[in-house]
C-alpha atoms as a PDB file:
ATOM      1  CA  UNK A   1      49.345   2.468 159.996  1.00  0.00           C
ATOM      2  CA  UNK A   2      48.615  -0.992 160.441  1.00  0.00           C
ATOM      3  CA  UNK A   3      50.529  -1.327 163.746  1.00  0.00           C
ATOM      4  CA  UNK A   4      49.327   1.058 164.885  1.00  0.00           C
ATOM      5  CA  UNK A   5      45.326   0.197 164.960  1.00  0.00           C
ATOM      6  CA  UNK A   6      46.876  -3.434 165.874  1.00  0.00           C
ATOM      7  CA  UNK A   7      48.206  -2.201 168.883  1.00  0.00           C
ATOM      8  CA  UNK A   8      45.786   0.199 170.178  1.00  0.00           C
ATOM      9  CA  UNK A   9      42.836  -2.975 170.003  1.00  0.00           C
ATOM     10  CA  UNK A  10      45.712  -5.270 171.551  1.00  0.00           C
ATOM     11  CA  UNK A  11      45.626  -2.324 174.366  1.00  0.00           C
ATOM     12  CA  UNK A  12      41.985  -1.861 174.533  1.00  0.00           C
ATOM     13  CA  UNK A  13      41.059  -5.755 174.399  1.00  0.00           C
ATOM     14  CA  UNK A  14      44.215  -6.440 177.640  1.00  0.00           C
ATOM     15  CA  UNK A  15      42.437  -3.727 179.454  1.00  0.00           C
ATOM     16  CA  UNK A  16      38.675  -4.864 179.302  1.00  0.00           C
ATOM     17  CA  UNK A  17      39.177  -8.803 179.244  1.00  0.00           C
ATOM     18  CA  UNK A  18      42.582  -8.290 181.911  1.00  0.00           C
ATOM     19  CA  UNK A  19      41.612  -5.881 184.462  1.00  0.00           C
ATOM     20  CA  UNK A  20      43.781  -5.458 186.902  1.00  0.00           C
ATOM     21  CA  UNK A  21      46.478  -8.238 185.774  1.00  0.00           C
ATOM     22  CA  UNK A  22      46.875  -5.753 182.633  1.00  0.00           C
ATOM     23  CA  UNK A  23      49.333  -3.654 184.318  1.00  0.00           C
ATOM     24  CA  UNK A  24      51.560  -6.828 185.679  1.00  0.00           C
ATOM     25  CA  UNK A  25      51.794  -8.420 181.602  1.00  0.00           C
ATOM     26  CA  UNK A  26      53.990  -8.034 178.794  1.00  0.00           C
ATOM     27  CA  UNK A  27      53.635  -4.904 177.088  1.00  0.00           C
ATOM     28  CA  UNK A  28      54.805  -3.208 173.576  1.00  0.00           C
ATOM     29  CA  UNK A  29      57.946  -1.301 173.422  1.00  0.00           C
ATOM     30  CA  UNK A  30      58.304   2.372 175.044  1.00  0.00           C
ATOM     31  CA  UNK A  31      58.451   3.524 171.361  1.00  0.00           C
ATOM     32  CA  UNK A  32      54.773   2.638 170.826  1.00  0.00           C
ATOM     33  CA  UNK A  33      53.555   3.300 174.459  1.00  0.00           C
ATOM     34  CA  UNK A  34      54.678   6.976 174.410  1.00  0.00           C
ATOM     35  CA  UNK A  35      53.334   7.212 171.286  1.00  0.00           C
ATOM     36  CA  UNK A  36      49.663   5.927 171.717  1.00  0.00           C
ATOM     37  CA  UNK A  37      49.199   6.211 175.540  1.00  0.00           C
ATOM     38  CA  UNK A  38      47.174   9.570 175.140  1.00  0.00           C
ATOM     39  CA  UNK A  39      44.987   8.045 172.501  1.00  0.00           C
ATOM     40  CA  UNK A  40      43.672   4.755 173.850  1.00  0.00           C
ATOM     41  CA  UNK A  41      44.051   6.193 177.890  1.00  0.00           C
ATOM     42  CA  UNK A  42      40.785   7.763 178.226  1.00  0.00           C
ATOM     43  CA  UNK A  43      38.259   5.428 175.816  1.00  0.00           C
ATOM     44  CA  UNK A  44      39.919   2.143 177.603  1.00  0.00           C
ATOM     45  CA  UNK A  45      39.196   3.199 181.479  1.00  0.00           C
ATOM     46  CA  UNK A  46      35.680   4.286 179.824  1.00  0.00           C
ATOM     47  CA  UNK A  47      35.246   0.973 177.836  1.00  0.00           C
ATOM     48  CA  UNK A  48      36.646  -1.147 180.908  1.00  0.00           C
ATOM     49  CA  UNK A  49      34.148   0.692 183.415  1.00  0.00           C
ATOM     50  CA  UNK A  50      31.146   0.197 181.536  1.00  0.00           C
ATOM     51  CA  UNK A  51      32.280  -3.816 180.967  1.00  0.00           C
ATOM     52  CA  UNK A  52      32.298  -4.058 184.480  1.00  0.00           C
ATOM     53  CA  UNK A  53      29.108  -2.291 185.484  1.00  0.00           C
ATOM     54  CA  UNK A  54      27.332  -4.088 182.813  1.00  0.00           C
ATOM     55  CA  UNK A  55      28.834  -7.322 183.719  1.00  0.00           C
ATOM     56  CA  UNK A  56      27.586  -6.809 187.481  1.00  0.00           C
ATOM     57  CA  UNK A  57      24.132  -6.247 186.491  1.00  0.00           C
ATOM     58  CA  UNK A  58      24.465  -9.052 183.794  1.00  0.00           C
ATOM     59  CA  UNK A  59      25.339 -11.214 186.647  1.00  0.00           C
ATOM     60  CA  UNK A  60      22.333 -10.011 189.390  1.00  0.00           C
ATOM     61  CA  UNK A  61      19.827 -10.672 186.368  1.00  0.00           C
ATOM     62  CA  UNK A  62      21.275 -13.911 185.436  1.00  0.00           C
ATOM     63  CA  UNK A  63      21.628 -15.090 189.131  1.00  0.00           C
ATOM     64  CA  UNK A  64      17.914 -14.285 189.885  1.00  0.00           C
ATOM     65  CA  UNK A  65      16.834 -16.051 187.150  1.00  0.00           C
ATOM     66  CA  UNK A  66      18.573 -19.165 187.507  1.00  0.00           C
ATOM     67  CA  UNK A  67      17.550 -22.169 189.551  1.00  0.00           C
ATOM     68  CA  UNK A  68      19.880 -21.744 193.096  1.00  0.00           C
ATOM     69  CA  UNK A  69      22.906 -23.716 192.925  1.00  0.00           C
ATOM     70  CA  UNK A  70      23.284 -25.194 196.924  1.00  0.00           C
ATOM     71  CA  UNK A  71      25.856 -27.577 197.946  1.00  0.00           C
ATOM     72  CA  UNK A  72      25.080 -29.909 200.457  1.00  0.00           C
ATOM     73  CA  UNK A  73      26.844 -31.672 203.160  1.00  0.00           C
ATOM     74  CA  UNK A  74      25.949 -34.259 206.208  1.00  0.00           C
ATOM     75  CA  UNK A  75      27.552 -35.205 209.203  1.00  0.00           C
ATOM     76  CA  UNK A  76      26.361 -38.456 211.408  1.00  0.00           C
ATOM     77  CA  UNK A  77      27.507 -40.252 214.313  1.00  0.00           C
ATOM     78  CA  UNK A  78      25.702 -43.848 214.892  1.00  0.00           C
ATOM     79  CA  UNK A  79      26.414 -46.853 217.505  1.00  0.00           C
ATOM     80  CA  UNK A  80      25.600 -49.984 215.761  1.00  0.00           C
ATOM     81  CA  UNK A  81      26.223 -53.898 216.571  1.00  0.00           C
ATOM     82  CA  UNK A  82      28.491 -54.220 214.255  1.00  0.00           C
ATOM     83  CA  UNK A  83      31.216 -51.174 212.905  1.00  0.00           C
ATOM     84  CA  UNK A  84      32.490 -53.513 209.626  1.00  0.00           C
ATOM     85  CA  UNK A  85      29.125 -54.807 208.762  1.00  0.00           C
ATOM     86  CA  UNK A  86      27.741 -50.962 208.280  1.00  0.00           C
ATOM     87  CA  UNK A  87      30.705 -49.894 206.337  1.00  0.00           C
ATOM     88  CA  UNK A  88      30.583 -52.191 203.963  1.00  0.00           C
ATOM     89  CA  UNK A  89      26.507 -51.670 203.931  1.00  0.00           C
ATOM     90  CA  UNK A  90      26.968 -47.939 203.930  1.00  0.00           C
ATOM     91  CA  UNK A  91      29.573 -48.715 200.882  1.00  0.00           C
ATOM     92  CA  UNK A  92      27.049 -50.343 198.947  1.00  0.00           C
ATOM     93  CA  UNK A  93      24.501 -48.401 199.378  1.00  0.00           C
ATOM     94  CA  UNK A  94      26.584 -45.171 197.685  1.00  0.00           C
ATOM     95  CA  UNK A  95      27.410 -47.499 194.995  1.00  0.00           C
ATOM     96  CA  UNK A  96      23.748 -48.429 194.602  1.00  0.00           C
ATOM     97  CA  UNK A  97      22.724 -44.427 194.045  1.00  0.00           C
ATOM     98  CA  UNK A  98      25.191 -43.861 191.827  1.00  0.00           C
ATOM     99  CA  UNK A  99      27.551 -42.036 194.540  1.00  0.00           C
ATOM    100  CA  UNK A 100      31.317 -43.419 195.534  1.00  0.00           C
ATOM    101  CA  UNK A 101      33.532 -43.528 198.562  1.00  0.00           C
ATOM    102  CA  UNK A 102      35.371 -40.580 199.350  1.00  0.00           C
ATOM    103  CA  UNK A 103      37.219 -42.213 202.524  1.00  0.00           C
ATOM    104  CA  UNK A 104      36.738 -45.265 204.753  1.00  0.00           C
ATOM    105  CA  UNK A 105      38.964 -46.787 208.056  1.00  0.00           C
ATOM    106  CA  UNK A 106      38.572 -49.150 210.351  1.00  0.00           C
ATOM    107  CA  UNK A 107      40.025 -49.209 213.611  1.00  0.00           C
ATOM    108  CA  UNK A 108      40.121 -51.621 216.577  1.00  0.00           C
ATOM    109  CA  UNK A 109      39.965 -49.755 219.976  1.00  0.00           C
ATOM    110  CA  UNK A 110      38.357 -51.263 223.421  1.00  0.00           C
ATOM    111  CA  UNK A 111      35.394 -50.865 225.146  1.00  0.00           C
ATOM    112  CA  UNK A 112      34.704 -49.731 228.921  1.00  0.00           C
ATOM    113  CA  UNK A 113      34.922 -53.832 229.954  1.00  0.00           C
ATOM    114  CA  UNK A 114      38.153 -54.036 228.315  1.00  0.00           C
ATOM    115  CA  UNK A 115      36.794 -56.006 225.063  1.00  0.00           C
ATOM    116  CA  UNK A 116      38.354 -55.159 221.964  1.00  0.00           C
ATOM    117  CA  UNK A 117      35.618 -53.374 219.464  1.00  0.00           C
ATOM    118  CA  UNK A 118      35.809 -52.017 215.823  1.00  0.00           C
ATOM    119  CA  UNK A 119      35.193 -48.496 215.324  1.00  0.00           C
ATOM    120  CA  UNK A 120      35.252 -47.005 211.704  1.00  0.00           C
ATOM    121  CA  UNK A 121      34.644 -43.904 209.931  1.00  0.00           C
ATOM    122  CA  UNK A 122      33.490 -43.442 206.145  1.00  0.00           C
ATOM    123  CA  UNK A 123      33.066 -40.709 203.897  1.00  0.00           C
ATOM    124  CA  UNK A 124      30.995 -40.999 200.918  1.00  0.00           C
ATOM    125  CA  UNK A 125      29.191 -38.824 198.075  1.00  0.00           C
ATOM    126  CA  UNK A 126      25.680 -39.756 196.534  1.00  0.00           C
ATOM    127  CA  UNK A 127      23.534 -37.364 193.688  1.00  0.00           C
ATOM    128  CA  UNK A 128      22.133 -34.294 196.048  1.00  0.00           C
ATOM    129  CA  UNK A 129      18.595 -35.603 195.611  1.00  0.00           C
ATOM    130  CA  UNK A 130      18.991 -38.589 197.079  1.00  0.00           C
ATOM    131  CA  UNK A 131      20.678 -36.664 200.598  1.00  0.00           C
ATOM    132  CA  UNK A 132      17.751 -37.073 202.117  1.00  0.00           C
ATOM    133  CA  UNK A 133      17.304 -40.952 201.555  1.00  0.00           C
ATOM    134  CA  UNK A 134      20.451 -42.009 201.756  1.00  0.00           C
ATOM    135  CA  UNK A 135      20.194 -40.650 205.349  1.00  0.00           C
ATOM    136  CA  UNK A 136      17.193 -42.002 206.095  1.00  0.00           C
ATOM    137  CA  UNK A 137      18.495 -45.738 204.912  1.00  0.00           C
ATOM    138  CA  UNK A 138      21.758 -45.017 206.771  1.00  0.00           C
ATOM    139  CA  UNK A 139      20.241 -44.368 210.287  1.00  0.00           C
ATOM    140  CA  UNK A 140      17.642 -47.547 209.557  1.00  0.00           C
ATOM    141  CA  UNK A 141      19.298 -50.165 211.413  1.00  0.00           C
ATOM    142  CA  UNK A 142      21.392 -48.547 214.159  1.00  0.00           C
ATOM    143  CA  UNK A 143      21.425 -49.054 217.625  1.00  0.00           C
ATOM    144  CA  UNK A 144      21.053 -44.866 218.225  1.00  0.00           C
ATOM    145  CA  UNK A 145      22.013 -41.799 216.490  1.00  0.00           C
ATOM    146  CA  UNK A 146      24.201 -39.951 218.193  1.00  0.00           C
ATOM    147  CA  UNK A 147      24.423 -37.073 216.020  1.00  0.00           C
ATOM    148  CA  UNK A 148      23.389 -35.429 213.118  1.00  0.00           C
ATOM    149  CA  UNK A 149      24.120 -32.400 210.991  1.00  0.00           C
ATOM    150  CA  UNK A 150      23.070 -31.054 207.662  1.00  0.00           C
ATOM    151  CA  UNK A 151      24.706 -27.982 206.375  1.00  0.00           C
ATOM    152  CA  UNK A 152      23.440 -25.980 202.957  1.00  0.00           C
ATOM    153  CA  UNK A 153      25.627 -23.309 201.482  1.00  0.00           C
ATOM    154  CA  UNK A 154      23.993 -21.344 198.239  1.00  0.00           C
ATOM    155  CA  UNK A 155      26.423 -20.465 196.025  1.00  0.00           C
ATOM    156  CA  UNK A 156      24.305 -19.462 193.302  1.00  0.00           C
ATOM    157  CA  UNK A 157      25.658 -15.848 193.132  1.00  0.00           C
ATOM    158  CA  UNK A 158      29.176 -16.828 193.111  1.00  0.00           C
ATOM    159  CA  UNK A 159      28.564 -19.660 190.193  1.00  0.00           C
ATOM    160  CA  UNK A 160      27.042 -17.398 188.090  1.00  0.00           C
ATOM    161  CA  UNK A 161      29.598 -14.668 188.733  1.00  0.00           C
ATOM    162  CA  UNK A 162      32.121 -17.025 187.599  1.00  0.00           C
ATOM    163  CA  UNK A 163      30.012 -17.654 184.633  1.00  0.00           C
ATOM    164  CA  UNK A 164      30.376 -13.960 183.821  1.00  0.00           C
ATOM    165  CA  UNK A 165      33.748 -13.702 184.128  1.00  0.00           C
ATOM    166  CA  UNK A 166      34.566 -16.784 182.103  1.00  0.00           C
ATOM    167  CA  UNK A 167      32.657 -15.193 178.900  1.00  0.00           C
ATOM    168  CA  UNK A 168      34.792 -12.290 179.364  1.00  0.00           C
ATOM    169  CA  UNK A 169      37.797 -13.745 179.150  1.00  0.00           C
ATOM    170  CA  UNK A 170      36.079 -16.023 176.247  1.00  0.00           C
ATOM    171  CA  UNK A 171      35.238 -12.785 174.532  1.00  0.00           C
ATOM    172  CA  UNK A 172      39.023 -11.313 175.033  1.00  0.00           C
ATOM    173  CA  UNK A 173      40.287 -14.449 173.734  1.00  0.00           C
ATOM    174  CA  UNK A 174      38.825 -14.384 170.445  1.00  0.00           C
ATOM    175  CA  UNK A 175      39.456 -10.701 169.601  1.00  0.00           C
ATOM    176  CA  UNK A 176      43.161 -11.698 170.691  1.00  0.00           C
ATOM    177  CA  UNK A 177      44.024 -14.557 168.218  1.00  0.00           C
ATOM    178  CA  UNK A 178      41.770 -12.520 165.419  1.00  0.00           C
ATOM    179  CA  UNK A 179      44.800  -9.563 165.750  1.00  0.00           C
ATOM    180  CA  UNK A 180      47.166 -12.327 166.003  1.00  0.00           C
ATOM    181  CA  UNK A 181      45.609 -13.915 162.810  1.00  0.00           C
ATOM    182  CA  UNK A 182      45.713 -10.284 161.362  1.00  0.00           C
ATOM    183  CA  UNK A 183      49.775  -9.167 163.001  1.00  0.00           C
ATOM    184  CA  UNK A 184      52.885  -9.292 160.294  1.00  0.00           C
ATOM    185  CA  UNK A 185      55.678  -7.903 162.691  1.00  0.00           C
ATOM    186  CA  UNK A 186      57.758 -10.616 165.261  1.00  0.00           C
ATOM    187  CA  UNK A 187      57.175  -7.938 167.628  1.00  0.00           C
ATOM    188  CA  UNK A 188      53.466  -7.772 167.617  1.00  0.00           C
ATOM    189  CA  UNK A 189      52.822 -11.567 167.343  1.00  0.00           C
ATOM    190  CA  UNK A 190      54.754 -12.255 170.507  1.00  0.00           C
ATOM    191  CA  UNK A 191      53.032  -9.156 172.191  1.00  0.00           C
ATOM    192  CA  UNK A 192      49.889 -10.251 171.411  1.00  0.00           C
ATOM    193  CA  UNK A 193      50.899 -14.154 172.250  1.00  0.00           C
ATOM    194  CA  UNK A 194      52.129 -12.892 175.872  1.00  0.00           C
ATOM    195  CA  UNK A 195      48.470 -11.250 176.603  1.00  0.00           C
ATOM    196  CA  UNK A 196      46.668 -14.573 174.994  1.00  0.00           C
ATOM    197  CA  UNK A 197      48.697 -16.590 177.909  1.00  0.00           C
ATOM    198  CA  UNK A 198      47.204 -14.515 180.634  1.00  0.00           C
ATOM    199  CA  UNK A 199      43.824 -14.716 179.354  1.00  0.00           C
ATOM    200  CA  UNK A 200      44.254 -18.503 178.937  1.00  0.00           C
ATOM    201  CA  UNK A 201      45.264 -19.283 182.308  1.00  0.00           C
ATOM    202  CA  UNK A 202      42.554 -16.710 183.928  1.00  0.00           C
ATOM    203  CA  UNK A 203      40.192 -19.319 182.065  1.00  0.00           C
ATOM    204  CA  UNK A 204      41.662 -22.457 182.958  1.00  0.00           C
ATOM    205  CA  UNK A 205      41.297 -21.079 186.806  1.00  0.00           C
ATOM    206  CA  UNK A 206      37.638 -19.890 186.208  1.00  0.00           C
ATOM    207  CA  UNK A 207      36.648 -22.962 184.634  1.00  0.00           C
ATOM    208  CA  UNK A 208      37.932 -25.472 187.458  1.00  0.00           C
ATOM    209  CA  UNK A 209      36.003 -23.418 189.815  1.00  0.00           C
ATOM    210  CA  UNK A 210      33.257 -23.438 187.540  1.00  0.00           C
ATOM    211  CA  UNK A 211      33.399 -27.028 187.625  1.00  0.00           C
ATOM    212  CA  UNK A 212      33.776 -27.524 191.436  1.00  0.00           C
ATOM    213  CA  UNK A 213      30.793 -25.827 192.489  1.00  0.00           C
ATOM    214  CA  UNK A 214      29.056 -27.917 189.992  1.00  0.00           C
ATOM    215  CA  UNK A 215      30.311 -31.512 190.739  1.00  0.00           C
ATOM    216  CA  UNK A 216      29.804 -30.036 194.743  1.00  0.00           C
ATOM    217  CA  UNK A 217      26.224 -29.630 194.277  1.00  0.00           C
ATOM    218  CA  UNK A 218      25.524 -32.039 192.272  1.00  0.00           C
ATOM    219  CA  UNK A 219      27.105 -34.404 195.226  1.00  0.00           C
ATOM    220  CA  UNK A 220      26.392 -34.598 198.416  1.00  0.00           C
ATOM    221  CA  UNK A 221      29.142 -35.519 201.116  1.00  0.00           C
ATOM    222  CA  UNK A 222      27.799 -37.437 203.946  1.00  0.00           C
ATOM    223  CA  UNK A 223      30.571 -38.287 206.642  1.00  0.00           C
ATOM    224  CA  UNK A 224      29.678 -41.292 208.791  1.00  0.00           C
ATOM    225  CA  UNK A 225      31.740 -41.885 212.164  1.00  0.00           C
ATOM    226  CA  UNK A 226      30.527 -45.907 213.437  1.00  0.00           C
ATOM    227  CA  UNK A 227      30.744 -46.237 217.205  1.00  0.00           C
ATOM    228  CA  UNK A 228      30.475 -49.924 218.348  1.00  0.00           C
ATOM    229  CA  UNK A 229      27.470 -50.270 220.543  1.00  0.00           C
ATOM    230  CA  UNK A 230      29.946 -52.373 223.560  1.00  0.00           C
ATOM    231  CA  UNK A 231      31.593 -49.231 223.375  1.00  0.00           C
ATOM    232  CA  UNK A 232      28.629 -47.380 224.723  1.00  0.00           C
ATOM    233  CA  UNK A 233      27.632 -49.867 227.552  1.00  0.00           C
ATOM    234  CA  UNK A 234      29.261 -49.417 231.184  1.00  0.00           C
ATOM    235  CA  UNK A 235      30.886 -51.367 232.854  1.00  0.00           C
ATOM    236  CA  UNK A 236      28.897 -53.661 235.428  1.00  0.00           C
ATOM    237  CA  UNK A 237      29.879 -56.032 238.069  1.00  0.00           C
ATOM    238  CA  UNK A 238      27.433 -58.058 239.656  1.00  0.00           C
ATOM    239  CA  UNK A 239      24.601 -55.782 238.579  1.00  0.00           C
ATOM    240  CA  UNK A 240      26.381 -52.991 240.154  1.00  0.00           C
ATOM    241  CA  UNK A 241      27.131 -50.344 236.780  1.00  0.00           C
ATOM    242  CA  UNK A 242      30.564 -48.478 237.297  1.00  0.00           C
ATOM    243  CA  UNK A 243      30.233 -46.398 234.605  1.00  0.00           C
ATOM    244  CA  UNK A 244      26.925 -44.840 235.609  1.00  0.00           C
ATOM    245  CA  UNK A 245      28.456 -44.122 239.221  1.00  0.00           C
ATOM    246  CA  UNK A 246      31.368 -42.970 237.755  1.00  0.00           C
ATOM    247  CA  UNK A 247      29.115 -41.052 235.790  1.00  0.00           C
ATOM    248  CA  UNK A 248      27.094 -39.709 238.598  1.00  0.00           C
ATOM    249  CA  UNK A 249      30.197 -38.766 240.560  1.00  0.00           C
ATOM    250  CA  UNK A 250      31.905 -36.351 237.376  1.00  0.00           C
ATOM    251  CA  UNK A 251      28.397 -35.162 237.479  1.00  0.00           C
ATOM    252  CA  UNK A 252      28.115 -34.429 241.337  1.00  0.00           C
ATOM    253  CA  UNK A 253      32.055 -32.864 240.966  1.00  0.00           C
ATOM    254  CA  UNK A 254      30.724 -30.076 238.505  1.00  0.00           C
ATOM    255  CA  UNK A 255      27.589 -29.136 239.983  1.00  0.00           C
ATOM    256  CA  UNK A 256      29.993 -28.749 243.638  1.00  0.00           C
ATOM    257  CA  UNK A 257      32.511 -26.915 241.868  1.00  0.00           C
ATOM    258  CA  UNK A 258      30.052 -24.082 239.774  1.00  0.00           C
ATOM    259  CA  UNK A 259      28.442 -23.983 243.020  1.00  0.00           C
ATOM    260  CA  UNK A 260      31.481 -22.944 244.962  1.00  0.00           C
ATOM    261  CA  UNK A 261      32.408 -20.579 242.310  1.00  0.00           C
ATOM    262  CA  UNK A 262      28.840 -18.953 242.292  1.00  0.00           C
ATOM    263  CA  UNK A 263      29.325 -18.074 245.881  1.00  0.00           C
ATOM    264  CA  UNK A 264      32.538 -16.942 245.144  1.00  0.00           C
ATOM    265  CA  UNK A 265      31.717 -14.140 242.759  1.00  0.00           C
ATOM    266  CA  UNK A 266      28.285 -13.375 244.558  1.00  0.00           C
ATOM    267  CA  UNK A 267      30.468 -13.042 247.840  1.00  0.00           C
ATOM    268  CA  UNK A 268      32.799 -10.763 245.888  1.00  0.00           C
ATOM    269  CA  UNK A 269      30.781  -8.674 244.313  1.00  0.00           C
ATOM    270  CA  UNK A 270      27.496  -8.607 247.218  1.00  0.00           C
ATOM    271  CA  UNK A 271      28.311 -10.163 250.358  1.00  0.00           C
ATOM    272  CA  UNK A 272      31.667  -8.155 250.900  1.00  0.00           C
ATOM    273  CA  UNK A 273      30.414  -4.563 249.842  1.00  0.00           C
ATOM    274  CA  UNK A 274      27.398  -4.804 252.159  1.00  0.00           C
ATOM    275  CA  UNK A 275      29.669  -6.368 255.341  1.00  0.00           C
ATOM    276  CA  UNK A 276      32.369  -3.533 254.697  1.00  0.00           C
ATOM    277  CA  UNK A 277      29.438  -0.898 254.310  1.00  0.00           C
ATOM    278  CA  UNK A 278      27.965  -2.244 258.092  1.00  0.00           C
ATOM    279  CA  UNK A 279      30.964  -3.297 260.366  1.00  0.00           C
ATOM    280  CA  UNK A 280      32.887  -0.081 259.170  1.00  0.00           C
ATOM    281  CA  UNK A 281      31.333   2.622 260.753  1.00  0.00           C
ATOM    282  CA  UNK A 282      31.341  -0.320 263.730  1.00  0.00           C
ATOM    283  CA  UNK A 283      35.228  -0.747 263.434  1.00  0.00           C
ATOM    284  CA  UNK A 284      35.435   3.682 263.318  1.00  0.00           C
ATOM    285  CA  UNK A 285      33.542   4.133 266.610  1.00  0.00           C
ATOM    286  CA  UNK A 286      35.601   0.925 268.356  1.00  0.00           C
ATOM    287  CA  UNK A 287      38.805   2.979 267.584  1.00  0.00           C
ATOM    288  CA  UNK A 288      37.428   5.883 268.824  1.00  0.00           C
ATOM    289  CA  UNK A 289      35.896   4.963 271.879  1.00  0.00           C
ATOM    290  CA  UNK A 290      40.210   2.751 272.409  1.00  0.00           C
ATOM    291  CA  UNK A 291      41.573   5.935 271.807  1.00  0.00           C
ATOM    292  CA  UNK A 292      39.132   7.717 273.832  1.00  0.00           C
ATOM    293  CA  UNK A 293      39.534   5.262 276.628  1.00  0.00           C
ATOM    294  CA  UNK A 294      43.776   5.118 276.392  1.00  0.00           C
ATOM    295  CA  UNK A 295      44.290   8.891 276.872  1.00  0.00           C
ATOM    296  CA  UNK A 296      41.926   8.984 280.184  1.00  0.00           C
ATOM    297  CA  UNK A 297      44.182   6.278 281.067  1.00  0.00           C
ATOM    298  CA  UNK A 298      47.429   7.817 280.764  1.00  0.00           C
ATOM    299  CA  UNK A 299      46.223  11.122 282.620  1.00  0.00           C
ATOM    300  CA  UNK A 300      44.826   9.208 285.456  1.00  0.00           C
ATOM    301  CA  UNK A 301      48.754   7.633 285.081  1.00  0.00           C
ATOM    302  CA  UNK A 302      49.781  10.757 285.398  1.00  0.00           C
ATOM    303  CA  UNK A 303      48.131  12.094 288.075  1.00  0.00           C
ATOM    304  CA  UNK A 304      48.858   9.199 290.551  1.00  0.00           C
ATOM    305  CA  UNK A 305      52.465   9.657 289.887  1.00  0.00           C
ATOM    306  CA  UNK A 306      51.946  13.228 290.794  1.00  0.00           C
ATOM    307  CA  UNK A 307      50.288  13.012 294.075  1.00  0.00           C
ATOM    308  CA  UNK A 308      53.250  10.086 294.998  1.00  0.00           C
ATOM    309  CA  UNK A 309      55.929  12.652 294.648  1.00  0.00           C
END
């Protein structure tokens, strides 16, 4: 009699902590399964629904309730002096907020006079609060700012969802070792044992997700690409600046080019239809009036010839 309460709470416990995965586990021999599947079938779907309903509104509650969870990201593009200098500033001052350095390079390419420049690009992650300021400190010294983007995702609902699910499987856990604590049999330890494993790794997966919403809100990524400011000049002989005549050129090309294609489609679709719909009746009457004007000529033909014979 034992075994048998032991394995109808080992079936009820896999089928409200598992869900879905229950079906895909370990089970108990076909002995016991034909045996106790018409007892536990109908109170286990009713005890798994109402865990799930209650968890959902559990969830809504606790997600209105608790401060919003946002993670935070930046993205800024900057011409400076000097490429190496602001790295290594840049570097500093994540160390100095108590952020690190995700990624940084440094990269030689050449400028539009043929000078060889550094270019660089650094990724680095300071405390959320401080977004704002490290930004501001970032963009203090540059020559411009090319670009800049910050991006806010809430994740509140899913955090707290997770949070939910982890107690769950918390929950399922602890009835699981109490009927292994309370299981005599070899065959209902290592049942028991192969549901504890898929609870257990259900939890190690919740909490790392758990964990990297947390440590992604609580750090903000800000990605910095440093453009040398020779770079950005054009080139100029003699006063005379290539670049913004090459510039001015490109720029002429386009506006030619949409141009020609504007009058392309408005010839297509306006010009054409109206010209067909006015030299057509035109073009109908000239072929009339040809044929019209052929035949008299062949039966004046025809009468000459007669009157010669």
């Amino acid at each position: 009699m034992k075994h048998y309460w032991i394995a109808i709470l080992a079936a009820l416990v896999l089928l409200t902590g598992c869900g879905a995965r229950a079906a895909s586990a370990p089970s108990y021999d076909m002995g016991m399964e034909e045996s106790f599947a018409p007892v536990m079938e109908m109170p286990a779907a009713a005890e798994a629904m109402s865990d799930s309903d209650g968890r959902s509104v559990s969830s809504s509650v606790e997600a209105a309730q608790q401060e919003r969870l946002v993670i935070k990201n930046a993205n800024l593009s900057i011409t400076v002096d000097d490429p190496e200098k602001t790295i290594k500033a840049i570097t500093r001052l994540a160390s100095s907020l108590g952020g690190h350095v995700v990624s940084s390079n440094t990269y030689q390419t050449y400028a539009n006079n043929g000078v060889r420049v550094p270019e660089g690009e650094i990724t680095i992650r300071v405390p959320s609060e401080s977004l704002d300021d490290a930004l501001e400190r970032i963009k203090a010294d540059v020559v411009e700012v090319n670009s800049e983007n910050v991006s806010g995702e809430d994740v509140t609902d899913q955090y707290v969802d997770l949070q939910s699910r982890l107690k769950a499987k918390e929950a399922a856990e602890e009835k699981l070792l109490e009927i292994m604590d309370q299981a005599y049999s070899t065959e209902d330890v290592l049942s028991v044992y192969a549901q504890l494993q898929v609870i257990q790794s259900d939890i190690e997966v919740l909490t790392g997700q758990i964990n990297y919403y947390e440590r992604s809100a609580a750090l903000s990524s800000i990605s910095v690409s440093v453009i040398a400011d020779e770079k950005s000049q054009p080139i100029e002989i003699g006063g005379w600046k290539l670049g913004e005549t090459a510039n001015a050129a490109v720029q002429d090309l386009i506006d030619y080019m949409q141009g020609f294609v504007q009058f392309i489609i408005r010839f297509i679709i306006l010009i054409l239809p109206v010209l067909l719909t006015f030299f057509l009746p035109l073009y109908l009457v000239f072929l009339g009036l040809r044929a019209i004007v052929r035949r008299n000529r062949k039966k004046k033909a025809a009468k000459e010839t007669k009157n010669e014979k």
